[in-house]
C-alpha atoms as a PDB file:
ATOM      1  CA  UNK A   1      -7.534  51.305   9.832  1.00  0.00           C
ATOM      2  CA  UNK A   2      -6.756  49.781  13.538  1.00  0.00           C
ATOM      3  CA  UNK A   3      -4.316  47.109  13.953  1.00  0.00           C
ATOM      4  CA  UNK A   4      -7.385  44.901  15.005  1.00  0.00           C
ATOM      5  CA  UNK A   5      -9.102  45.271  11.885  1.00  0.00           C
ATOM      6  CA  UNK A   6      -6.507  45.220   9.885  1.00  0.00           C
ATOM      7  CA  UNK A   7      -5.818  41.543  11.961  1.00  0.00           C
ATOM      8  CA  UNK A   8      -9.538  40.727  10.889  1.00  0.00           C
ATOM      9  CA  UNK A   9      -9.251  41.582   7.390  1.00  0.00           C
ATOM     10  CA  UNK A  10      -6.256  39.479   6.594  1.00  0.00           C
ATOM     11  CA  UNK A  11      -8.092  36.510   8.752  1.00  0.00           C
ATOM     12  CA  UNK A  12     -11.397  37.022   6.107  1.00  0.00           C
ATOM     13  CA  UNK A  13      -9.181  37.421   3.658  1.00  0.00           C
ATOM     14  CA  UNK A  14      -7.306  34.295   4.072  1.00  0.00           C
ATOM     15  CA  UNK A  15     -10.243  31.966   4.855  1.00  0.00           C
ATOM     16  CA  UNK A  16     -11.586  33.790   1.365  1.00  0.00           C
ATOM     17  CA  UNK A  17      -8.452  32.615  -0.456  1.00  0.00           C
ATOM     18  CA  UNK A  18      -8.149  28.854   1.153  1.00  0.00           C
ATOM     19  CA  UNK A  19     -12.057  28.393   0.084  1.00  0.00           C
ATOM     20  CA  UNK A  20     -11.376  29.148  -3.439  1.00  0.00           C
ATOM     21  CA  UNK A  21      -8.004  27.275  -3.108  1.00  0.00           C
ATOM     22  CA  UNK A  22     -10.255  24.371  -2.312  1.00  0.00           C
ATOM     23  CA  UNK A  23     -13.224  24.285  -4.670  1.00  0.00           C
ATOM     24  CA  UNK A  24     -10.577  25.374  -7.368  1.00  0.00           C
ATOM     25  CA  UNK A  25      -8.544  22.046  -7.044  1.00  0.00           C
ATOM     26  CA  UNK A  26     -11.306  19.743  -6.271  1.00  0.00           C
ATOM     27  CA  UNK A  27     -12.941  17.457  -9.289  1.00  0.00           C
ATOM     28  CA  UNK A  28     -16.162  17.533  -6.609  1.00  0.00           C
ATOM     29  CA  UNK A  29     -18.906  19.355  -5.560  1.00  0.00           C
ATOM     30  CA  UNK A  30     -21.701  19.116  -3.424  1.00  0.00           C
ATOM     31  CA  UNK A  31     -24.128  21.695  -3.184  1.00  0.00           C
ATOM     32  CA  UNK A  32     -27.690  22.468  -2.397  1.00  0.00           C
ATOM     33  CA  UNK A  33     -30.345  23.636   0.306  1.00  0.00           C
ATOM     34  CA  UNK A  34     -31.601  22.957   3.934  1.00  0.00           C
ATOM     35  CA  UNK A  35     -34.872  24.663   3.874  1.00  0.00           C
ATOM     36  CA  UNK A  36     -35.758  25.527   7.460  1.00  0.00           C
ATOM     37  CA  UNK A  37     -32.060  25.564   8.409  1.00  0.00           C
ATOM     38  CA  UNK A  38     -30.942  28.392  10.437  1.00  0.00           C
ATOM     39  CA  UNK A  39     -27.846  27.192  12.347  1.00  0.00           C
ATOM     40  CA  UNK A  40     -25.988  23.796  12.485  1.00  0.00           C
ATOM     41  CA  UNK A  41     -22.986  22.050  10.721  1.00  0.00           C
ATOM     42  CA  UNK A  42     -23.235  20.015   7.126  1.00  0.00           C
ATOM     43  CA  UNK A  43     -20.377  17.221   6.431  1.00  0.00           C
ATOM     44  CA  UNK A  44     -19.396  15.367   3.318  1.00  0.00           C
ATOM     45  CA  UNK A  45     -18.699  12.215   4.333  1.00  0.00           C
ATOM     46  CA  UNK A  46     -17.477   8.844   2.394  1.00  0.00           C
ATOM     47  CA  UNK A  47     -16.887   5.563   4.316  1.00  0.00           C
ATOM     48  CA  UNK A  48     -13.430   4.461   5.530  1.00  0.00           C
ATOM     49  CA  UNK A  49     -11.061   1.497   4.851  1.00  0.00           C
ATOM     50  CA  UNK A  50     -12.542   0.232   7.902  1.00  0.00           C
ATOM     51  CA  UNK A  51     -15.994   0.620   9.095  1.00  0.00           C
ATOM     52  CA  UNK A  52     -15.034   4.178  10.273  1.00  0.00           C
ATOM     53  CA  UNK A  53     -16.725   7.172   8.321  1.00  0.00           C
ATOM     54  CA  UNK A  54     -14.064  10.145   7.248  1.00  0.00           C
ATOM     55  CA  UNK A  55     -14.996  14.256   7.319  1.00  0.00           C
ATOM     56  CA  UNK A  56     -13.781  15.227   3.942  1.00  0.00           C
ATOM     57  CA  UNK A  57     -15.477  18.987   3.900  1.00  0.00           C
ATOM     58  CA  UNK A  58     -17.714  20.790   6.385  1.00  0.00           C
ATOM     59  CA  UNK A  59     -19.603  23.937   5.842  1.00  0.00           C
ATOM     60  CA  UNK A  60     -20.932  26.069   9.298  1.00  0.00           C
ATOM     61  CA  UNK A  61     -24.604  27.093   8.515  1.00  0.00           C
ATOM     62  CA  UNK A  62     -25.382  30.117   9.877  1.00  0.00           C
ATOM     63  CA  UNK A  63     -28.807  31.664   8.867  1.00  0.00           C
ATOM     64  CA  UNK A  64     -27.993  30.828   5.340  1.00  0.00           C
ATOM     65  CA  UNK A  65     -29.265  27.535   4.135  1.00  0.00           C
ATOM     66  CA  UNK A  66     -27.596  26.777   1.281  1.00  0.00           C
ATOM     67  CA  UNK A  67     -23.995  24.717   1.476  1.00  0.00           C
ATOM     68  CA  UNK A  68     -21.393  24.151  -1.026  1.00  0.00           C
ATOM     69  CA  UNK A  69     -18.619  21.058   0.009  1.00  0.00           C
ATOM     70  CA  UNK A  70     -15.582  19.633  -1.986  1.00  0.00           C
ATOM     71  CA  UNK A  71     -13.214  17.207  -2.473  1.00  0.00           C
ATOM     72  CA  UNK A  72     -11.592  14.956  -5.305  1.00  0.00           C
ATOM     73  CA  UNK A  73     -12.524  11.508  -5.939  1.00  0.00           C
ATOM     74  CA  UNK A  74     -10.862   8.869  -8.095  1.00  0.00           C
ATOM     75  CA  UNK A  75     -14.047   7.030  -9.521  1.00  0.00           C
ATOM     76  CA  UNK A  76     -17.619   7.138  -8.700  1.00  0.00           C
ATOM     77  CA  UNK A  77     -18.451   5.795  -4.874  1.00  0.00           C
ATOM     78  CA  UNK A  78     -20.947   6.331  -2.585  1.00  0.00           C
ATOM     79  CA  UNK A  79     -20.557   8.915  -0.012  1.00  0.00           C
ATOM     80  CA  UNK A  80     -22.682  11.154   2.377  1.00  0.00           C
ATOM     81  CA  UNK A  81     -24.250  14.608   3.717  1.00  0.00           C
ATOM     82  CA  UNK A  82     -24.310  14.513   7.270  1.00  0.00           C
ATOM     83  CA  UNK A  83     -26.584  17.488   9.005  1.00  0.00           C
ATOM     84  CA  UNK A  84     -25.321  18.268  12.546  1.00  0.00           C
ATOM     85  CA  UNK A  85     -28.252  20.450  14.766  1.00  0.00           C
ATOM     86  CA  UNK A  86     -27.100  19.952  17.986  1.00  0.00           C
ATOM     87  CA  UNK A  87     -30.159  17.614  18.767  1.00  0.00           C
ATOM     88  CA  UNK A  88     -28.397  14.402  19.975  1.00  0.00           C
ATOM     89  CA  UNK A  89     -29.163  12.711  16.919  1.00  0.00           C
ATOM     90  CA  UNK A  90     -26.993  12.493  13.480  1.00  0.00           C
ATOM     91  CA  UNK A  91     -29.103  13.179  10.105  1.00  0.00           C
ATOM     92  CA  UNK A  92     -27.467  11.038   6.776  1.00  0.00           C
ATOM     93  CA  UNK A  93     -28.485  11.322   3.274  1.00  0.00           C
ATOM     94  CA  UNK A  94     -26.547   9.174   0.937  1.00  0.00           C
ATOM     95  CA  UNK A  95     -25.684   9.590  -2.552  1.00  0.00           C
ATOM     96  CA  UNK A  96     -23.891   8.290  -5.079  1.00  0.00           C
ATOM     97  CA  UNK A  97     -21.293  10.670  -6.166  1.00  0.00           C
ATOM     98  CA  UNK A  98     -18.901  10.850  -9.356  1.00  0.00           C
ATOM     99  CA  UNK A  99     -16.755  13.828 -10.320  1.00  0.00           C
ATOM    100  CA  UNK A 100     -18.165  17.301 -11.539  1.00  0.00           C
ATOM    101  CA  UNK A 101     -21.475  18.345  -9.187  1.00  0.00           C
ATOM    102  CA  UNK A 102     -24.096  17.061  -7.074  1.00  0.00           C
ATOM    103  CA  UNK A 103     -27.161  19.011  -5.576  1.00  0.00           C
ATOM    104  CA  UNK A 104     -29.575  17.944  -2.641  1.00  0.00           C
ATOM    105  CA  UNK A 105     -32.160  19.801  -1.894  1.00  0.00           C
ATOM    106  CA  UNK A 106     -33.785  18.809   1.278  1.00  0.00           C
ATOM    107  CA  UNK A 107     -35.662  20.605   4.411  1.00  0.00           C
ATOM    108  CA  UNK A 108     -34.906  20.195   8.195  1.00  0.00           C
ATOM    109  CA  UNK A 109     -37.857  18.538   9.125  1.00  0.00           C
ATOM    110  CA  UNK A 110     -37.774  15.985   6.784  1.00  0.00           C
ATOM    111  CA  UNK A 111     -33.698  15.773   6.060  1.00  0.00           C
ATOM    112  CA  UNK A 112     -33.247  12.167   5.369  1.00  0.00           C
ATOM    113  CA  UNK A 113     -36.547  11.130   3.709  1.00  0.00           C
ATOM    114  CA  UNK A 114     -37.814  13.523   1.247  1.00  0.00           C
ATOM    115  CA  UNK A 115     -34.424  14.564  -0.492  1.00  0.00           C
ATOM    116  CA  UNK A 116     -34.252  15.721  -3.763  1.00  0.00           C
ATOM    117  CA  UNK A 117     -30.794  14.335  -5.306  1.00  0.00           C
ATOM    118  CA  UNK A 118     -29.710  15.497  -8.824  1.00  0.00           C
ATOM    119  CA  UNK A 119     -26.059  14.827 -10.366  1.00  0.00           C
ATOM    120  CA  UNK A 120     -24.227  11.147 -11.592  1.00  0.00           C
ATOM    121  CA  UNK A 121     -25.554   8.670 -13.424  1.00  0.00           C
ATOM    122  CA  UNK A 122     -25.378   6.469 -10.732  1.00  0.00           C
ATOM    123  CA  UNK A 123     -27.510   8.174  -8.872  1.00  0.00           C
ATOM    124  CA  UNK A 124     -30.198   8.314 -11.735  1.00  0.00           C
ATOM    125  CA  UNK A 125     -29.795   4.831 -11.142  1.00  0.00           C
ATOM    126  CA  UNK A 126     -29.928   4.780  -7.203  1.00  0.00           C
ATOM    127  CA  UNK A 127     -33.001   6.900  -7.516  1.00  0.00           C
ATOM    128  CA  UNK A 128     -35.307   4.379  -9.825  1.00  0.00           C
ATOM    129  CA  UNK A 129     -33.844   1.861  -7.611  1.00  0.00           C
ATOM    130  CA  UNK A 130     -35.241   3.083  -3.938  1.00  0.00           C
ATOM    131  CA  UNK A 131     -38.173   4.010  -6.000  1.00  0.00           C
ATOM    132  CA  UNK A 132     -39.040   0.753  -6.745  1.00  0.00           C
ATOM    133  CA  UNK A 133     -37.746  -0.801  -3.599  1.00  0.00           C
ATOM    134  CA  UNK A 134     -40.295   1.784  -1.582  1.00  0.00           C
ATOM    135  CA  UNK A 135     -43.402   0.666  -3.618  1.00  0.00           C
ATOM    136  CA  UNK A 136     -42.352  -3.031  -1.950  1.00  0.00           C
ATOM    137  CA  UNK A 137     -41.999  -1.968   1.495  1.00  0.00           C
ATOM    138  CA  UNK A 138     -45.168   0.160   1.269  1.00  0.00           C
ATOM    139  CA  UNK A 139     -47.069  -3.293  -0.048  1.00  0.00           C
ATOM    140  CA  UNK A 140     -45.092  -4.863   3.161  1.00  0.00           C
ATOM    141  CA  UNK A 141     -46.705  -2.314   5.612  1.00  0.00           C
ATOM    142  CA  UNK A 142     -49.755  -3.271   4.055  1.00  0.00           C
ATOM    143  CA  UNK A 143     -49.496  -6.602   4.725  1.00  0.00           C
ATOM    144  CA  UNK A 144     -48.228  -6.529   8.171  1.00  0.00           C
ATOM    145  CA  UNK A 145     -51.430  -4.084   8.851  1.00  0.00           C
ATOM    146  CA  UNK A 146     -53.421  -6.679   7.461  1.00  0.00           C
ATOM    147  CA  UNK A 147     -51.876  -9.894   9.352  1.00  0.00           C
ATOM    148  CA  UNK A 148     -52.377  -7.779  12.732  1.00  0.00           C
ATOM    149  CA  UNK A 149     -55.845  -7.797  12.375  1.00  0.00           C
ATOM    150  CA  UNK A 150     -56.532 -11.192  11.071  1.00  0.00           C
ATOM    151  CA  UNK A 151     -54.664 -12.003  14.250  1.00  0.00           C
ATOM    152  CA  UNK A 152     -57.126 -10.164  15.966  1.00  0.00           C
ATOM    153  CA  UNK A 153     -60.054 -11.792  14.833  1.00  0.00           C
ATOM    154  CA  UNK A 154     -58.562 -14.674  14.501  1.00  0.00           C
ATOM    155  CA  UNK A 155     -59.763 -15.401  10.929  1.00  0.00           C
ATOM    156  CA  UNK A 156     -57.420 -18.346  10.103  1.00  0.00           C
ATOM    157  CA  UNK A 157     -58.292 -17.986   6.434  1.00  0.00           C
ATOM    158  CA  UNK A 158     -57.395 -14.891   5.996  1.00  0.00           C
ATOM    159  CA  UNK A 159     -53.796 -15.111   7.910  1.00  0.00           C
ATOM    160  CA  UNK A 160     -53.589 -18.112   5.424  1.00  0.00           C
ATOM    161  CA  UNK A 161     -53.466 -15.861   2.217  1.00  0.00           C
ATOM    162  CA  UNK A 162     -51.486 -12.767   3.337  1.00  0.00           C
ATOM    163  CA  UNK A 163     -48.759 -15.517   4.460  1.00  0.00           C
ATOM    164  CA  UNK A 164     -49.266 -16.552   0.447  1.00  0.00           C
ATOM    165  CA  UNK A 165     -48.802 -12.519  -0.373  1.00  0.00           C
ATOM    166  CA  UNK A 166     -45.869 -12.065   1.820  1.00  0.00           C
ATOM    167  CA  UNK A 167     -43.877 -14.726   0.404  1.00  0.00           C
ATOM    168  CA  UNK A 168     -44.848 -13.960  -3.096  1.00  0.00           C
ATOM    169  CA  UNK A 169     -43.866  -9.968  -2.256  1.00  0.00           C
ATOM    170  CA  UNK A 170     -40.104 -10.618  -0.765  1.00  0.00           C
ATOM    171  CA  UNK A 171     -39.179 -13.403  -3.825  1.00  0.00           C
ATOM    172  CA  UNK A 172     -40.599 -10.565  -6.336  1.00  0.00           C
ATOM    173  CA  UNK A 173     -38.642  -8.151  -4.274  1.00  0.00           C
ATOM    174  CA  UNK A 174     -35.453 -10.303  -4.484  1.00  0.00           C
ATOM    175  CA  UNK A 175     -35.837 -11.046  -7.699  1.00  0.00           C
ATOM    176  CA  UNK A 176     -36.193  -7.117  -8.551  1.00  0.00           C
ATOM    177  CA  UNK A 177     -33.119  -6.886  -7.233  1.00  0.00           C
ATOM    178  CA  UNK A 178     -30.959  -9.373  -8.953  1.00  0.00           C
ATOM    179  CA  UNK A 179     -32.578  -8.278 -12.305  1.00  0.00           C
ATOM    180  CA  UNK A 180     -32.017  -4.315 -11.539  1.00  0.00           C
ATOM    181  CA  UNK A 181     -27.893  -5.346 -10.693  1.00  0.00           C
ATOM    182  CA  UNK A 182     -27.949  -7.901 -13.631  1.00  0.00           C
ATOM    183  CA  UNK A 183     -29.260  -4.944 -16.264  1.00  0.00           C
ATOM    184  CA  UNK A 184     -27.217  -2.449 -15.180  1.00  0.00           C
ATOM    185  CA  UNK A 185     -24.372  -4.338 -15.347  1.00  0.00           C
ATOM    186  CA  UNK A 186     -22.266  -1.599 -17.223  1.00  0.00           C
ATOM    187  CA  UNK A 187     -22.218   0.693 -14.037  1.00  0.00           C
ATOM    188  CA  UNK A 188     -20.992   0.597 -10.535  1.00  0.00           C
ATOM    189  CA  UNK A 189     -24.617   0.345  -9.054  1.00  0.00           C
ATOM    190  CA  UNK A 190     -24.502  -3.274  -9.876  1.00  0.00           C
ATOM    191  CA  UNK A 191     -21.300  -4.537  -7.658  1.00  0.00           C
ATOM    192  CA  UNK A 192     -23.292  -1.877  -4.996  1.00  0.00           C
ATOM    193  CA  UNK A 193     -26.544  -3.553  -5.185  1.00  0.00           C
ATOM    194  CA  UNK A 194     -24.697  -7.253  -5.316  1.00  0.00           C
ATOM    195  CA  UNK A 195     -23.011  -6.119  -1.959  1.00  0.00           C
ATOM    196  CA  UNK A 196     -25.507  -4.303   0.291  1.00  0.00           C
ATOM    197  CA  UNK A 197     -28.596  -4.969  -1.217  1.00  0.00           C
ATOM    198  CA  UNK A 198     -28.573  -8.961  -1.274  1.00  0.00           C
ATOM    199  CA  UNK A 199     -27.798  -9.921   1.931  1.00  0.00           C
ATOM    200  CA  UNK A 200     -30.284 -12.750   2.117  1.00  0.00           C
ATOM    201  CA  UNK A 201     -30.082 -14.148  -1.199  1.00  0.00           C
ATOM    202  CA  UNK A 202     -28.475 -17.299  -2.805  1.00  0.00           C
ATOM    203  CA  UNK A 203     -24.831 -16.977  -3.335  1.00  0.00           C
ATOM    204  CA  UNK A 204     -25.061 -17.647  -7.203  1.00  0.00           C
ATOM    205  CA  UNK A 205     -27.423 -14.854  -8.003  1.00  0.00           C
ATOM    206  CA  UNK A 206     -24.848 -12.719  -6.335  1.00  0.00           C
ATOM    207  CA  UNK A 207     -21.778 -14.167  -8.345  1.00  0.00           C
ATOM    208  CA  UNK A 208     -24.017 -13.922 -11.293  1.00  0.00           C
ATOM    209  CA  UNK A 209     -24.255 -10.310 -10.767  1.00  0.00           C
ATOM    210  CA  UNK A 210     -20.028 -10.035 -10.296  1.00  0.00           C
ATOM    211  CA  UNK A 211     -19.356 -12.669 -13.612  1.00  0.00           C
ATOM    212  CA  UNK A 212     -21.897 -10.365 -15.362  1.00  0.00           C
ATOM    213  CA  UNK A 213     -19.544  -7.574 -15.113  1.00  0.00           C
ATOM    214  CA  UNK A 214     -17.061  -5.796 -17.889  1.00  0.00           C
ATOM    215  CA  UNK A 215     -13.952  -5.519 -16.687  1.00  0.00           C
ATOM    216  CA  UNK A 216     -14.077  -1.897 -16.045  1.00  0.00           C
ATOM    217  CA  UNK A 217     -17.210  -2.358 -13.607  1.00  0.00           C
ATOM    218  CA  UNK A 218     -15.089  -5.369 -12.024  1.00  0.00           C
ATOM    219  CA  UNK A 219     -11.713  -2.752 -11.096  1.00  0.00           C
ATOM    220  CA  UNK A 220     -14.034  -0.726  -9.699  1.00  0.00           C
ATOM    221  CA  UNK A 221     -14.271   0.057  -5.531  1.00  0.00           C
ATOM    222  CA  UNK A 222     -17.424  -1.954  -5.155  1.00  0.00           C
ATOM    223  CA  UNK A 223     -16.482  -4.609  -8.038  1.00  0.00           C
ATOM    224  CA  UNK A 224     -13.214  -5.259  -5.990  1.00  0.00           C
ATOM    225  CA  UNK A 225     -14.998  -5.511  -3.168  1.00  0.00           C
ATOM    226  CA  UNK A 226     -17.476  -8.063  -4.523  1.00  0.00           C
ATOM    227  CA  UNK A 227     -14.869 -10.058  -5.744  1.00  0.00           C
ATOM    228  CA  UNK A 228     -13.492 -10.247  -2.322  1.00  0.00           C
ATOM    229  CA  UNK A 229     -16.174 -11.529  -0.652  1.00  0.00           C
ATOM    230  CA  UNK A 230     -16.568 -14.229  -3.061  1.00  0.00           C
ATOM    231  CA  UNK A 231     -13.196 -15.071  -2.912  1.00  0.00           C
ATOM    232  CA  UNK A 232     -14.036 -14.883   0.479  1.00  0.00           C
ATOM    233  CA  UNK A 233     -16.550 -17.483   0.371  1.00  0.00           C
ATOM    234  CA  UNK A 234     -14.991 -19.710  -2.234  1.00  0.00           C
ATOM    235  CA  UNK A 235     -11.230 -19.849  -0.983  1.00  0.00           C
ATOM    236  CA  UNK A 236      -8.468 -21.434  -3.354  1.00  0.00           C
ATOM    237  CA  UNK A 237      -7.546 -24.794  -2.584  1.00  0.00           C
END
């Protein structure tokens, strides 16, 4: 054997041993499949203290399409798998991840929207939550088709009742929303739903969501973070 490939075989055989290193001591795992994927860059991401977003694995694709990414996490949290391509634009899927493994199946041409996720309860929870929440903003489209061409022919009456609809559709939407936080109140998707997913609504639904809390739920990432912005809101005097 050369010097050279003797060189290259202790390289291999050190990226071999830091790999296993890695997924040995992780209590993570994300894994799964970019159909259509020949070449490009996957990330695991998870969102910073601040609004910055942190690499915590990466994976070089390479004609292969399947990807395997770890790290440890302290409770269950939301994170991400970012698809580089070298296109100009950055591809996201988020999950919600908790420790043991995750799997997202996917494709390249449709990365972000028609992702199969499968791993925490969370995300069982996460996924009959978007569910739901897509039926609404499919009835929205709807309705917006519908209002352009009342517009259009200028049929008053009809303008007069889809206004009706879309009212009726975002307070059953809302109110979707409040119940889905306020009956899963024993996980972590209800602090997450009370803090992205309620922008709009009246600030007692939301603190009904945080009061409806164990205590467990409440010393959680996003139930300390809830709690914060209502403490936020309602400073001590």
């Amino acid at each position: 054997m050369t010097k050279l490939n003797k060189i290259l075989s202790l390289i291999t055989l050190a990226l071999i041993t830091v790999s296993c290193s890695k997924e040995k001591e992780s209590n993570f795992t994300l894994k799964g499949h970019i159909k259509g994927l020949k070449k490009g860059v996957v990330y695991l991401q998870k969102n910073g203290d601040s609004t910055d977003i942190i690499d915590l694995d990466s994976m070089q694709i390479k004609g292969e399409p399947n990807f395997s990414l770890h790290t440890n996490i302290d409770e269950p949290i939301l994170m991400y798998l970012k698809l580089f391509k070298n296109d100009g634009a950055e591809h996201y899927i988020p999950f919600f991840a908790d420790k043991g493994v995750t799997e997202i199946n996917t494709s390249l041409k449709t990365f972000n929207y028609d992702a199969k996720i499968k791993g925490s309860k969370q995300q069982d929870l996460l996924n009959e939550y978007k569910e739901m929440i897509t039926k609404f903003n499919n009835q929205n489209l709807d309705l917006l088709e519908a209002n352009y061409l009342a517009q259009r022919d200028n049929d008053t009456i009809a303008l007069d009742s889809i206004i009706r609809r879309t009212n009726s559709l975002i307070k059953r939407k809302y109110a979707f929303i409040i119940q889905f936080a306020m009956n899963n109140k024993n996980s972590e998707i209800a602090p997450y739903i009370a803090l992205y997913e309620m922008p709009n609504a009246n600030p007692k639904y939301i603190d009904s969501v945080y009061y409806s809390l164990n205590d467990t739920i409440k010393n959680s990432y996003y139930g300390k973070k809830l709690n914060e912005v209502i403490s936020n809101r309602n400073p001590v005097e």
